[in-house]
Protein backbone atom coordinates (compact mmCIF):
# COMPACT_ATOMS: atom_id res chain seq x y z
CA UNK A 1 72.70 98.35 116.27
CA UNK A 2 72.43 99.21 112.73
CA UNK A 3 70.96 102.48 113.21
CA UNK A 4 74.30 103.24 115.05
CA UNK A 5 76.63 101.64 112.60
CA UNK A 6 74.73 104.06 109.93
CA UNK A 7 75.15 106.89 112.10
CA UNK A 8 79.04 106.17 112.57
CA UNK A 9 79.12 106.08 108.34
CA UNK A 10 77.42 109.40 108.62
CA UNK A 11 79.96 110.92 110.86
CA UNK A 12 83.03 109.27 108.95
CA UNK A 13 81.89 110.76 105.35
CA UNK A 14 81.45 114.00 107.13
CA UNK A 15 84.57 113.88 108.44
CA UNK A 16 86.08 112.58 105.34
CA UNK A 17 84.74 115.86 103.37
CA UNK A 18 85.80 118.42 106.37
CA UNK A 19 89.15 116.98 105.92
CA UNK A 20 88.85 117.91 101.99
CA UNK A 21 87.73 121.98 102.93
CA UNK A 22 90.75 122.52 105.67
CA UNK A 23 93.13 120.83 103.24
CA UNK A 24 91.58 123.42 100.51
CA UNK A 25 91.65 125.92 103.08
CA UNK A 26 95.37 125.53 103.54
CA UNK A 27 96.34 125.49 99.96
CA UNK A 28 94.35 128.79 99.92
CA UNK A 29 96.62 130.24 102.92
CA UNK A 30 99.65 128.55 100.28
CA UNK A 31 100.45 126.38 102.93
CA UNK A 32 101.42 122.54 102.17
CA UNK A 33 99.59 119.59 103.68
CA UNK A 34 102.38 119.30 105.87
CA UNK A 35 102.62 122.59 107.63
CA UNK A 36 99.05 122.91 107.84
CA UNK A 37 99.34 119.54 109.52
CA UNK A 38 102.06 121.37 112.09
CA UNK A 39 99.55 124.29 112.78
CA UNK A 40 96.30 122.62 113.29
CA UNK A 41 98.52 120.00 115.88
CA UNK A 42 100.20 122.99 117.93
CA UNK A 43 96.68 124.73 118.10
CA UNK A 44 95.41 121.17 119.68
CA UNK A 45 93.16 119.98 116.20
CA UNK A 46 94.93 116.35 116.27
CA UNK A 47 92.32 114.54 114.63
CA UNK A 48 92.33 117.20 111.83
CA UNK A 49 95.97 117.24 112.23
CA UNK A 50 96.74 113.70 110.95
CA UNK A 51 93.73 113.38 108.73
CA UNK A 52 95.22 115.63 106.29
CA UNK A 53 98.36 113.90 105.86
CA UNK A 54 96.24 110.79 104.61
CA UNK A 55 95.23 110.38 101.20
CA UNK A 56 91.89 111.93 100.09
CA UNK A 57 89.08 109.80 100.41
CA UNK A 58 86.01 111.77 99.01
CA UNK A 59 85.77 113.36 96.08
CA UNK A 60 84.48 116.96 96.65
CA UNK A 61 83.25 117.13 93.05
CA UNK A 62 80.32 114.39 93.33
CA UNK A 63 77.56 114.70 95.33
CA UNK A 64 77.94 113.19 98.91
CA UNK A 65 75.92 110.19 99.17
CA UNK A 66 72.18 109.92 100.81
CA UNK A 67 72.69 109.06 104.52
């Protein structure tokens, strides 16, 4: 079981800094958390889709930790 629960941490800081580069991404495109948030739903990214509107919770400026 632990080698799971690791592998679930994995996937959740990964997710955590993909989250980070499509919120980048959208500032980039000059688009606000929020309508980004409306386009990724309508094109079926839901999980993407909410993220954003969360708070950040990586910093993209340290180095992501050892998995």
């Amino acid at each position: 079981m632990a080698k799971e629960l690791e592998f679930i941490k994995g996937v959740d800081k990964l997710h955590a800094f993909y989250t980070e580069h499509v919120r980048m991404l959208a500032h980039a495109y000059e688009l606000s958390d929020e309508q980004a948030a409306m386009v990724l739903d309508r094109f079926d990214f839901k999980n993407v889709a909410r993220s954003i509107l969360r708070p950040p919770r990586v910093d993209l400026f340290e180095p992501p930790p050892e998995l």
